[in-house]
N, C-alpha and C. Protein backbone atom coordinates (compact mmCIF):
# COMPACT_ATOMS: atom_id res chain seq x y z
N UNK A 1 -44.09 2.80 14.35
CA UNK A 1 -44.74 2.45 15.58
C UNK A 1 -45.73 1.30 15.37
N UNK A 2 -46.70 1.36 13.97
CA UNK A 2 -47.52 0.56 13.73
C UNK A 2 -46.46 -1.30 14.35
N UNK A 3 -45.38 -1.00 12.88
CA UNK A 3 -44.51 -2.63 13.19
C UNK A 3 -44.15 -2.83 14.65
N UNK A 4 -43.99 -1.91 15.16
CA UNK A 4 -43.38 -2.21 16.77
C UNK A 4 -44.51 -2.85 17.32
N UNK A 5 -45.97 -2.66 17.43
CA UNK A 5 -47.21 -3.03 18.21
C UNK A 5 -47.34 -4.52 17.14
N UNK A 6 -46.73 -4.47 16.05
CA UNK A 6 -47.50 -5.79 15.24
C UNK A 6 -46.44 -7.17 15.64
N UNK A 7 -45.58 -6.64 15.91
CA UNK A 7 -43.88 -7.80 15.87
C UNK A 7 -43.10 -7.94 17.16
N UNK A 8 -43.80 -7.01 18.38
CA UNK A 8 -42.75 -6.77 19.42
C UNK A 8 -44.36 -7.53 20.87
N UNK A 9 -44.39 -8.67 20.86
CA UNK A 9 -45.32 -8.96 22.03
C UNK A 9 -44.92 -7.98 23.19
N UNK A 10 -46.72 -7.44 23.61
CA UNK A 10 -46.76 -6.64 24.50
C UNK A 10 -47.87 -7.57 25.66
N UNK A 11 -48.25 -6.97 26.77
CA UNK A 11 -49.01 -7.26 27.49
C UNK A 11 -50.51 -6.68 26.84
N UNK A 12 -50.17 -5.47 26.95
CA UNK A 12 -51.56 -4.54 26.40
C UNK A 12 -51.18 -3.96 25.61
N UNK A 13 -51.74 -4.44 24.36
CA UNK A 13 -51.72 -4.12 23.21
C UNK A 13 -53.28 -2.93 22.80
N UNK A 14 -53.22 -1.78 22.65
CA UNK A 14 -54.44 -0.88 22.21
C UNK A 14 -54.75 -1.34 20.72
N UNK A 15 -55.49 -1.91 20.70
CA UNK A 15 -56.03 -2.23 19.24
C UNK A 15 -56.48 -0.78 18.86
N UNK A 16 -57.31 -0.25 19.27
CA UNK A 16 -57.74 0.84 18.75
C UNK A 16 -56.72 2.19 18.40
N UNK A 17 -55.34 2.00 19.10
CA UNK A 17 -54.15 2.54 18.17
C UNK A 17 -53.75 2.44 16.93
N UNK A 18 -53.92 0.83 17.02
CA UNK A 18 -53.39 0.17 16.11
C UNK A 18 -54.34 0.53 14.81
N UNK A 19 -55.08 0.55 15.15
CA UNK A 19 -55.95 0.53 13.57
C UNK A 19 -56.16 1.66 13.22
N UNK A 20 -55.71 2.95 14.38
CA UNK A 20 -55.72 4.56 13.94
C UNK A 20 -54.87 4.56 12.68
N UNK A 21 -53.83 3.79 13.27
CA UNK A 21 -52.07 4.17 12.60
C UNK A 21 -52.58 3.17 11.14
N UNK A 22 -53.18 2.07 11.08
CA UNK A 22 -53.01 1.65 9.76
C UNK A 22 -54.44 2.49 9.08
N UNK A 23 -55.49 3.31 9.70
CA UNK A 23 -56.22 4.71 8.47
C UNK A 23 -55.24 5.36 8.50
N UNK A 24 -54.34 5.94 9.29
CA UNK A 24 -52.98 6.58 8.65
C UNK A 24 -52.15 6.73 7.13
N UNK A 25 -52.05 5.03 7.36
CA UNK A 25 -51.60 4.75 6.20
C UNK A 25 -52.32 4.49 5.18
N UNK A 26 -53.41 4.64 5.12
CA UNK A 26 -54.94 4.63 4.02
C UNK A 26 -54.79 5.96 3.50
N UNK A 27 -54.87 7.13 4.53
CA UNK A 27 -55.06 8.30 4.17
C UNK A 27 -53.77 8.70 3.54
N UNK A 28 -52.33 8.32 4.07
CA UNK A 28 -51.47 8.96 2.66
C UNK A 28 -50.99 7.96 1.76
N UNK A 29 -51.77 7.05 1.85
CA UNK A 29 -51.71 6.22 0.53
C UNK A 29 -52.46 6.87 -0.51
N UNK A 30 -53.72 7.29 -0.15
CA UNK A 30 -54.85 8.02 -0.91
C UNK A 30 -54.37 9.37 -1.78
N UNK A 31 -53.59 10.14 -0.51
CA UNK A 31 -52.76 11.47 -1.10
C UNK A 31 -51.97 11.27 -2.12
N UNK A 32 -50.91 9.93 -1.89
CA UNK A 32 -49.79 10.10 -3.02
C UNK A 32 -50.88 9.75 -4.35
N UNK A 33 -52.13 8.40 -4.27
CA UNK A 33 -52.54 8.54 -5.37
C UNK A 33 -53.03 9.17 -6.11
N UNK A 34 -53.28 10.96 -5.18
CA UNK A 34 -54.41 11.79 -5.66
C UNK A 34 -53.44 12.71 -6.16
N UNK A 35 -52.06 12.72 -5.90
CA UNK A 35 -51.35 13.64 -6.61
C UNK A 35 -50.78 13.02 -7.57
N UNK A 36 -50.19 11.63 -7.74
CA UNK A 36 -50.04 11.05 -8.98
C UNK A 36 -51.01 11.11 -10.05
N UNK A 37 -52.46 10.78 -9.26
CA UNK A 37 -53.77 11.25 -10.87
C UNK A 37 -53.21 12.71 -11.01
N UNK A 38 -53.01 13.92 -10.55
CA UNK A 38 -53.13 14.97 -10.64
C UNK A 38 -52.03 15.47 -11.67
N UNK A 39 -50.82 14.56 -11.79
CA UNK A 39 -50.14 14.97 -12.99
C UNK A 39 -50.35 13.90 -13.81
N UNK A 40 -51.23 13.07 -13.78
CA UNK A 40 -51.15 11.78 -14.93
C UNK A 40 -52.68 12.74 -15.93
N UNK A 41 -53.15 13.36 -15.19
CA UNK A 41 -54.31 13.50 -15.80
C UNK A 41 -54.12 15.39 -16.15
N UNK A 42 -53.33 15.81 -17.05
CA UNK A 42 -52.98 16.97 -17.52
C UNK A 42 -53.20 18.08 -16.21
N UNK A 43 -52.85 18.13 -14.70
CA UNK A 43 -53.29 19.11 -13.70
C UNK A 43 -54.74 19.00 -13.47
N UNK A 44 -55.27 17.99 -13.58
CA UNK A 44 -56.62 18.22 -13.50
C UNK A 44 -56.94 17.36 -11.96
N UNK A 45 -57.69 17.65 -11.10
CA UNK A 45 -57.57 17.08 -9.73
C UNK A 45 -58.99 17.15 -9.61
N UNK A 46 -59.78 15.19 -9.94
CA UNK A 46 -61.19 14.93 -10.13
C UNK A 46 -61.11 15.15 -8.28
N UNK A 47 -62.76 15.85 -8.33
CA UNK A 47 -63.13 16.41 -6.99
C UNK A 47 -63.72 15.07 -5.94
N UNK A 48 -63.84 13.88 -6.64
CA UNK A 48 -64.33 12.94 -5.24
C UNK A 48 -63.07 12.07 -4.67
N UNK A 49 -61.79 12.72 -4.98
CA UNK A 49 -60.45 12.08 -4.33
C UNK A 49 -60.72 13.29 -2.60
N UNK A 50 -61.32 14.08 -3.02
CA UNK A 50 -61.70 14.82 -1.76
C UNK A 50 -62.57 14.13 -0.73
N UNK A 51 -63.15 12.95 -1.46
CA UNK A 51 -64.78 13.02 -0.52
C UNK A 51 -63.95 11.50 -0.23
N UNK A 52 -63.10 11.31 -0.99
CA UNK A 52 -62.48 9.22 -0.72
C UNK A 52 -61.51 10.00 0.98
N UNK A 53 -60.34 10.76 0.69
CA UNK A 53 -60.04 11.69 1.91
C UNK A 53 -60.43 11.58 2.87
N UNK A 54 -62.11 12.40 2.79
CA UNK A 54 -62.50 12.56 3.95
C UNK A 54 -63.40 11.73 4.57
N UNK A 55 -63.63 10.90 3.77
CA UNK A 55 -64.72 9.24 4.08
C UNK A 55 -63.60 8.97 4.99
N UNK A 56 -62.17 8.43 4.80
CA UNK A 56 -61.67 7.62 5.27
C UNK A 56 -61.22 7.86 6.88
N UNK A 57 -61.09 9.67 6.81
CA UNK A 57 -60.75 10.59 7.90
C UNK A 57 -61.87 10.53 8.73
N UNK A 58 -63.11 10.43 8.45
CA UNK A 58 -64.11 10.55 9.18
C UNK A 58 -64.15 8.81 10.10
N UNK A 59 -64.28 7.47 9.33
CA UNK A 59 -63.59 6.18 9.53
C UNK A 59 -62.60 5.90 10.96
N UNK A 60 -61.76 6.74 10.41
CA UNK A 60 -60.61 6.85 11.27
C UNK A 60 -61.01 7.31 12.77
N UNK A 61 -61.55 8.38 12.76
CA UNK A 61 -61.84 8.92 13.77
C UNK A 61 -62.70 8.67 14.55
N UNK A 62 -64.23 8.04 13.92
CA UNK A 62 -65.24 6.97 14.65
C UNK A 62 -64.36 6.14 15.58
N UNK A 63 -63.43 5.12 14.66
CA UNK A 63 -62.84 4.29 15.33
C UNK A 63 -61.61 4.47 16.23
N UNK A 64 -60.96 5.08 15.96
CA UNK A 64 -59.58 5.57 17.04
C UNK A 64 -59.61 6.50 17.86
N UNK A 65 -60.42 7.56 17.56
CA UNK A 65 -60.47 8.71 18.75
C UNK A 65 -61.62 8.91 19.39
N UNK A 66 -62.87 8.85 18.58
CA UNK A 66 -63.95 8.93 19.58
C UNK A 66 -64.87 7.98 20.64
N UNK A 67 -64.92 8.59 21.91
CA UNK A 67 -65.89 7.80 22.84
C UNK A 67 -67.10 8.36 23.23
N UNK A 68 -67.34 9.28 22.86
CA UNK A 68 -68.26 9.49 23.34
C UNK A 68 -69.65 9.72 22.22
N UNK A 69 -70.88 9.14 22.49
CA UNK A 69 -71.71 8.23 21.50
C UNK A 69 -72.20 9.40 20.76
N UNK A 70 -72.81 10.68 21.67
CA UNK A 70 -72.70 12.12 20.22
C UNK A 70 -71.98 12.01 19.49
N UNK A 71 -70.89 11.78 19.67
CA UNK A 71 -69.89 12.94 18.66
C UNK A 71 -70.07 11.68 17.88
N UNK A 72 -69.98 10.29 17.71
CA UNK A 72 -70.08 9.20 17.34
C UNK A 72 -71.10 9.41 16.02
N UNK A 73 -72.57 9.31 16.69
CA UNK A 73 -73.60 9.56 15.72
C UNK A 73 -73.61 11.06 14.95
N UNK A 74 -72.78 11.97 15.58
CA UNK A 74 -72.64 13.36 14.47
C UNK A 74 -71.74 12.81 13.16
N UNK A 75 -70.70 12.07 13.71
CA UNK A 75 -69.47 11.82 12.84
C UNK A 75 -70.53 10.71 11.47
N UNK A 76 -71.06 10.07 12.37
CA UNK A 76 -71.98 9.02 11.49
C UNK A 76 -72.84 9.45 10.77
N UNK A 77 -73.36 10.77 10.65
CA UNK A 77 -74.02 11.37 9.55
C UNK A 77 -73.41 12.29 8.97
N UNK A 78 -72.42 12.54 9.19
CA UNK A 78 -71.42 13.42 8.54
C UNK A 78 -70.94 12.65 7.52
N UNK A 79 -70.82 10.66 8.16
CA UNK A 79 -70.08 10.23 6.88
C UNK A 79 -71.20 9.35 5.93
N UNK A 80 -72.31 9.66 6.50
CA UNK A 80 -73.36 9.03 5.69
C UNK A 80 -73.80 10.33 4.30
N UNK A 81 -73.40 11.45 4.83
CA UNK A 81 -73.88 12.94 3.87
C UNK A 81 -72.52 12.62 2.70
N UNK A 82 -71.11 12.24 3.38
CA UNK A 82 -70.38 12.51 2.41
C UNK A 82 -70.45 11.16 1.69
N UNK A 83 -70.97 9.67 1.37
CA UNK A 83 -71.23 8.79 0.92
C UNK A 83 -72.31 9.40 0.03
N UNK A 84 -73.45 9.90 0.54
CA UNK A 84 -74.41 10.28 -0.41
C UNK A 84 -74.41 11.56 -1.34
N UNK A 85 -73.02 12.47 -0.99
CA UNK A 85 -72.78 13.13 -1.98
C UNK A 85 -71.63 12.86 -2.65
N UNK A 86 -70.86 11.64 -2.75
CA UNK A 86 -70.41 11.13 -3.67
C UNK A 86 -71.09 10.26 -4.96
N UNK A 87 -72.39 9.63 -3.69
CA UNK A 87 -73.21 8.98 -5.04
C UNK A 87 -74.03 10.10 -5.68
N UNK A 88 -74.39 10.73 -5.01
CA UNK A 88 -74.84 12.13 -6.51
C UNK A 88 -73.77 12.57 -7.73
N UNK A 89 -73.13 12.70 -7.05
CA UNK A 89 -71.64 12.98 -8.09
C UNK A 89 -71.30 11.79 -9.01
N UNK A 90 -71.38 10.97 -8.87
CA UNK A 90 -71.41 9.60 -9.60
C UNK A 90 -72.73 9.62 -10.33
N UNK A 91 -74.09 9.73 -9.81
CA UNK A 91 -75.22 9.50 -10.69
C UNK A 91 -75.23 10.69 -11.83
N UNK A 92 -74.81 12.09 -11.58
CA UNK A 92 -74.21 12.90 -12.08
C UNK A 92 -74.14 12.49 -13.14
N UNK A 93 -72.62 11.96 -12.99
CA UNK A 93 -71.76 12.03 -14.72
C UNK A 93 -72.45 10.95 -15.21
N UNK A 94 -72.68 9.82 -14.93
CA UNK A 94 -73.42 8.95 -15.51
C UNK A 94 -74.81 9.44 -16.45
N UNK A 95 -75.56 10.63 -15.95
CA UNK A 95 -76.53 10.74 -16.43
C UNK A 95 -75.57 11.70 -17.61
N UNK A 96 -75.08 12.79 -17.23
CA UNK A 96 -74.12 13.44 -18.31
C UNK A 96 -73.51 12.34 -19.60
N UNK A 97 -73.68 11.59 -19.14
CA UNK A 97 -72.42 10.62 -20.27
C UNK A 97 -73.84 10.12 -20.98
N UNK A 98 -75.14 9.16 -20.52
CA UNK A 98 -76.33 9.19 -21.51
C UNK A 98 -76.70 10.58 -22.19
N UNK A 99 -76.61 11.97 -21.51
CA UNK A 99 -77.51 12.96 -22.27
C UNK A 99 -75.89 12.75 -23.83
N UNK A 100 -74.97 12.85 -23.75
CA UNK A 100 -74.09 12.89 -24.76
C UNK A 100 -73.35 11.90 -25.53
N UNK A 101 -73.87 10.84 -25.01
CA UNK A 101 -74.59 9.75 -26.11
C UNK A 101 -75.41 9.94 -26.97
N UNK A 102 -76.34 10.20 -26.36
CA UNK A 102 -77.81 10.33 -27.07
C UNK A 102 -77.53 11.63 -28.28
N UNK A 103 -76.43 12.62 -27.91
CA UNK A 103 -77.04 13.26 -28.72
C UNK A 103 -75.82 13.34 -30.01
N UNK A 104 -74.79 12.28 -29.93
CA UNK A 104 -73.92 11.77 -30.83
C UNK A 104 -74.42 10.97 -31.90
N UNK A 105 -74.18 11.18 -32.83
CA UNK A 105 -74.97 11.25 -34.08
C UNK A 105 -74.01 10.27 -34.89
């Protein structure tokens, strides 16, 4: 449907379709890569392919489905909480990876 709206001139074209359908294709682009890490990396499934997911789902939905300016600014701190608990999770291992440095001898 995306190629039909990109290659087939319309009168009224919904942009805001249009760009639902290509986070569409963000979000199972994301999946196949999160199940390819998941057997590249012995079954092990790192937990912020969850928070990349739902950043992008939350994205999506600001822009393609919602109008009305609540649900807008709920969605907007919903995706500001899951940005800032990815960067904890990141400052995390980073600090993990100095404490076991430091204590490699």
């Amino acid at each position: 449907m995306l190629f039909y709206h990109l290659f087939i001139p319309h009168d009224r074209i919904e942009h805001y379709n249009i760009l639902g359908e290509v986070f569409f294709i963000f979000l199972y682009i994301e999946v196949v890569i999160a199940i390819k890490k998941y057997f590249d990396d012995q079954y092990h499934f790192p937990l912020r392919f969850f928070f990349y997911v739902a950043i992008t789902d939350v994205v999506r939905h600001i822009i393609a489905v919602e109008k009305d300016p609540f649900q807008i600014f709920g969605y907007c701190i919903a995706l500001v909480g899951l940005i800032f608990a990815l960067f904890l999770m990141d400052l995390k291992k980073h600090k993990m990876k100095q404490i076991k440095e430091s204590f490699d001898i």
